[in-house]
N, C-alpha and C. Protein backbone atom coordinates (compact mmCIF):
# COMPACT_ATOMS: atom_id res chain seq x y z
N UNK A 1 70.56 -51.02 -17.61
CA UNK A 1 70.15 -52.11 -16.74
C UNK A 1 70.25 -51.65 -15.29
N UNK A 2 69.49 -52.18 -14.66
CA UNK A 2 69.52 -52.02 -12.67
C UNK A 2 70.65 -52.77 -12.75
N UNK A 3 71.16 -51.74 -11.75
CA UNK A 3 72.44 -52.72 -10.42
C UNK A 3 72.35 -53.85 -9.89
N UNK A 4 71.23 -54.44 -9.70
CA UNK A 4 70.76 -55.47 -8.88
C UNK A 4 70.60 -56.59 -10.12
N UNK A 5 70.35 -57.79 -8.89
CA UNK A 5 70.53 -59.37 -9.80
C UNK A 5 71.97 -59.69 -10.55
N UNK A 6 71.54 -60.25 -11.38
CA UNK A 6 72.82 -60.69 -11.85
C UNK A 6 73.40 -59.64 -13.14
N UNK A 7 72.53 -58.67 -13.47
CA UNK A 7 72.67 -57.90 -14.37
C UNK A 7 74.47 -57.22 -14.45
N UNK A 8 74.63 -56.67 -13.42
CA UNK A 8 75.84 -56.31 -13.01
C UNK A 8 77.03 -57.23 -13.92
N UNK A 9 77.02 -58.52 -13.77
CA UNK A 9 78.06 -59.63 -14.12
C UNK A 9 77.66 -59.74 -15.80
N UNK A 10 76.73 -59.18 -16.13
CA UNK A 10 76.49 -59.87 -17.53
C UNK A 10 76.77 -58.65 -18.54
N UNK A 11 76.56 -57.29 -18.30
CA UNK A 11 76.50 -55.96 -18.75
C UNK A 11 77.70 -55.54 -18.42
N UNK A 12 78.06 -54.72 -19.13
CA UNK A 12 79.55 -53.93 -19.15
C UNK A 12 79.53 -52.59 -19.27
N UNK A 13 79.55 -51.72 -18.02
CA UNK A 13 79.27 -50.84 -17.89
C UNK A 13 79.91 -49.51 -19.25
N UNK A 14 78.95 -49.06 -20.15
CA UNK A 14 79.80 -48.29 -21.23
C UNK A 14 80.08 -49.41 -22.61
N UNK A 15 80.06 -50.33 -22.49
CA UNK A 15 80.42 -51.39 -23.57
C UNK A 15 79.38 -52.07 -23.85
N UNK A 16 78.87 -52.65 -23.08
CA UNK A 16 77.70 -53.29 -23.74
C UNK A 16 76.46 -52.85 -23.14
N UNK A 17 76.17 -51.47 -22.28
CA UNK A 17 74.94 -51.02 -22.02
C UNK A 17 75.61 -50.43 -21.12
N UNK A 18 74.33 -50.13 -20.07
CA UNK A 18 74.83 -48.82 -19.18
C UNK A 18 74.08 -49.94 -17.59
N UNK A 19 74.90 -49.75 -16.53
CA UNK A 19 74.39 -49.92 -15.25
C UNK A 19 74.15 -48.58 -14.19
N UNK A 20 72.89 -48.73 -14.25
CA UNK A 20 72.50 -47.38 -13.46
C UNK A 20 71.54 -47.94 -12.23
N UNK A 21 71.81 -46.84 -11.07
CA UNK A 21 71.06 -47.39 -9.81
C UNK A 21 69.86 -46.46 -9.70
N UNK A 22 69.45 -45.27 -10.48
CA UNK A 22 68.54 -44.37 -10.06
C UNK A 22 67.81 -44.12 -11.66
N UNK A 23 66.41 -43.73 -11.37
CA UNK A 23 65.96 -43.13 -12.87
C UNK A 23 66.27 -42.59 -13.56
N UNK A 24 66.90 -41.44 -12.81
CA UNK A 24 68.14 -40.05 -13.39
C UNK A 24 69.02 -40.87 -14.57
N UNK A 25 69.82 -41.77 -13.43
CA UNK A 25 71.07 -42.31 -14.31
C UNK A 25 70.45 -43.29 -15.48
N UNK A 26 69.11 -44.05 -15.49
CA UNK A 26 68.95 -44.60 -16.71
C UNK A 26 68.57 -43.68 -17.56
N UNK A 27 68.00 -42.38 -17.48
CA UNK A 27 67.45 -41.81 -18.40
C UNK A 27 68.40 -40.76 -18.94
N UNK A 28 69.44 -41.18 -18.49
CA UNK A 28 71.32 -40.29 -19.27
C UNK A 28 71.65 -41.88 -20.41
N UNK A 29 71.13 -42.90 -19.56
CA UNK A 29 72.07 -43.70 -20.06
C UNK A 29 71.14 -44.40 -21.84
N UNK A 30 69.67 -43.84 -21.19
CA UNK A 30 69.19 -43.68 -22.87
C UNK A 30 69.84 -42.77 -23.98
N UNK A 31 70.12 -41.62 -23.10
CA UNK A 31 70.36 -40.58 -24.15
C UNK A 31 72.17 -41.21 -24.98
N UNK A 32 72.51 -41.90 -23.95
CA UNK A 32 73.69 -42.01 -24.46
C UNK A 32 73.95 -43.43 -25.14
N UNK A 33 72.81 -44.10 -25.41
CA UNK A 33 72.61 -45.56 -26.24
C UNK A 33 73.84 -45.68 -27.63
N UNK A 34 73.30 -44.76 -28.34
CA UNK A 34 73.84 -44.24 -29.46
C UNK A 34 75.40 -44.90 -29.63
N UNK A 35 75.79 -44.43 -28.35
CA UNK A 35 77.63 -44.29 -28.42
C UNK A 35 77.92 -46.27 -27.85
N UNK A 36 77.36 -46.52 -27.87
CA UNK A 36 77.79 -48.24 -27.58
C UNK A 36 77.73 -48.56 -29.04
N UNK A 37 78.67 -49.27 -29.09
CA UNK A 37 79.36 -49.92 -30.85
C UNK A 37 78.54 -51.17 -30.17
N UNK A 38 77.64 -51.45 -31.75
CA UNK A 38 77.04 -52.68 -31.82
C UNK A 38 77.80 -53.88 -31.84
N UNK A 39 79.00 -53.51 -32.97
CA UNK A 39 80.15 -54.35 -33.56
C UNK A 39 80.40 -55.20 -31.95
N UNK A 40 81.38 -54.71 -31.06
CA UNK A 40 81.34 -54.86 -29.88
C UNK A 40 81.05 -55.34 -29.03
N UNK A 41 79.60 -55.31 -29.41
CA UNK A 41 78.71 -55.52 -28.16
C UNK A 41 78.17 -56.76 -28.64
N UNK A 42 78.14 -57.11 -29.75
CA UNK A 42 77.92 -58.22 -30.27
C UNK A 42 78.75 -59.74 -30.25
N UNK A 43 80.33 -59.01 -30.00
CA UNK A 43 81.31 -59.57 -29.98
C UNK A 43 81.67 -60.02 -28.78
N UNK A 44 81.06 -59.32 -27.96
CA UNK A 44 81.52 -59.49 -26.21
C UNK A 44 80.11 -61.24 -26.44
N UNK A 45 79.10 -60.89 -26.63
CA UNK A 45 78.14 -61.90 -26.12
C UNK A 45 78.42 -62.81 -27.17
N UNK A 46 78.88 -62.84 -28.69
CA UNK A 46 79.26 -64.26 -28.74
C UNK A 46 80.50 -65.18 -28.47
N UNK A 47 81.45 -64.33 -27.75
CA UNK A 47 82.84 -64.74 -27.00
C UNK A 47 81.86 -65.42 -25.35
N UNK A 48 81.11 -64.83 -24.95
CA UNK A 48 80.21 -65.64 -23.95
C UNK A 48 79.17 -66.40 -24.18
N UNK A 49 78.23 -66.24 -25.01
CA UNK A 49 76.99 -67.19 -25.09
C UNK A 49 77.09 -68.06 -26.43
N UNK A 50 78.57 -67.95 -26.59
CA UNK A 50 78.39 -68.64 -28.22
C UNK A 50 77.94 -70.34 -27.57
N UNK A 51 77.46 -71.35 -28.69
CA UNK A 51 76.98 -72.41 -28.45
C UNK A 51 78.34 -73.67 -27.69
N UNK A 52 79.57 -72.90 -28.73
CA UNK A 52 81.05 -73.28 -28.07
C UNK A 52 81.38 -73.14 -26.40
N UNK A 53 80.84 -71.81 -26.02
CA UNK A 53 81.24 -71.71 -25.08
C UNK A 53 80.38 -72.17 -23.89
N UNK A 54 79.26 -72.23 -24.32
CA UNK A 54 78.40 -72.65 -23.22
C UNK A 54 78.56 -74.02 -23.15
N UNK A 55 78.45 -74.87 -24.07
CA UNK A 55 79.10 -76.26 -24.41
C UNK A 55 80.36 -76.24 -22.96
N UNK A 56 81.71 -75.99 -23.48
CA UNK A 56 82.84 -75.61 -22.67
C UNK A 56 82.39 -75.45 -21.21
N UNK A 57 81.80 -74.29 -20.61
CA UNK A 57 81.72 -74.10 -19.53
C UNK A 57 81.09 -75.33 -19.03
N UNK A 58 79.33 -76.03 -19.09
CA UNK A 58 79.02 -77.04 -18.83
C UNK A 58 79.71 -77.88 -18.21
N UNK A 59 80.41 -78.41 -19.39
CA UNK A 59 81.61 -79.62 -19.00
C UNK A 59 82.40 -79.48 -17.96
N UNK A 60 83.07 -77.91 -18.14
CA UNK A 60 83.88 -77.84 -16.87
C UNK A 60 83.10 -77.74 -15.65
N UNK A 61 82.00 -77.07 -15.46
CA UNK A 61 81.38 -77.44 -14.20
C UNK A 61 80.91 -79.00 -13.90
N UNK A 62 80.40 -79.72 -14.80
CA UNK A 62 79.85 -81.30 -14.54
C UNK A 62 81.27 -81.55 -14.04
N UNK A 63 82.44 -81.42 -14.70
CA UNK A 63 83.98 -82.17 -14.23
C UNK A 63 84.03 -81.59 -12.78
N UNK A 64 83.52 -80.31 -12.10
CA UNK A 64 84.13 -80.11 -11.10
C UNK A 64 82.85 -80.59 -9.97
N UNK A 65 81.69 -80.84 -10.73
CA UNK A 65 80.84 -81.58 -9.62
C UNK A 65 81.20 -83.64 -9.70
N UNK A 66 81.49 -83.40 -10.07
CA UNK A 66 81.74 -85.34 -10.26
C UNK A 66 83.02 -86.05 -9.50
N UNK A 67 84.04 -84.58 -9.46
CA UNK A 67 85.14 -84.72 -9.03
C UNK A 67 85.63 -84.56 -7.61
């Protein structure tokens, strides 16, 4: 993924993909796809995007705009 946007906050550099700022560095970070555990990487995004958690977060933001 590019450095830029929000990519940075959502990607885990080595764990769940690679953040690279130049062509060079994405085209290492293809070669090195392989070595990211799916198991993992799967596990990181449903500890964040599960339907639970997005549920959860919601609420706590509506509670902190109302409040």
């Amino acid at each position: 993924a590019s450095n830029r946007g929000a990519l940075p906050s959502i990607v885990e550099h080595g764990i769940t993909g690679y953040i690279c700022r130049t062509e060079e560095e994405m085209e290492q970070a293809v070669k090195n796809v392989h070595k990211i555990d799916r198991t993992k990487c799967m596990k990181v995004a449903e500890s964040r995007f599960s339907a639970d958690t997005m549920v959860k977060h919601y609420i706590e933001l509506y509670e902190k705009i109302i409040t």
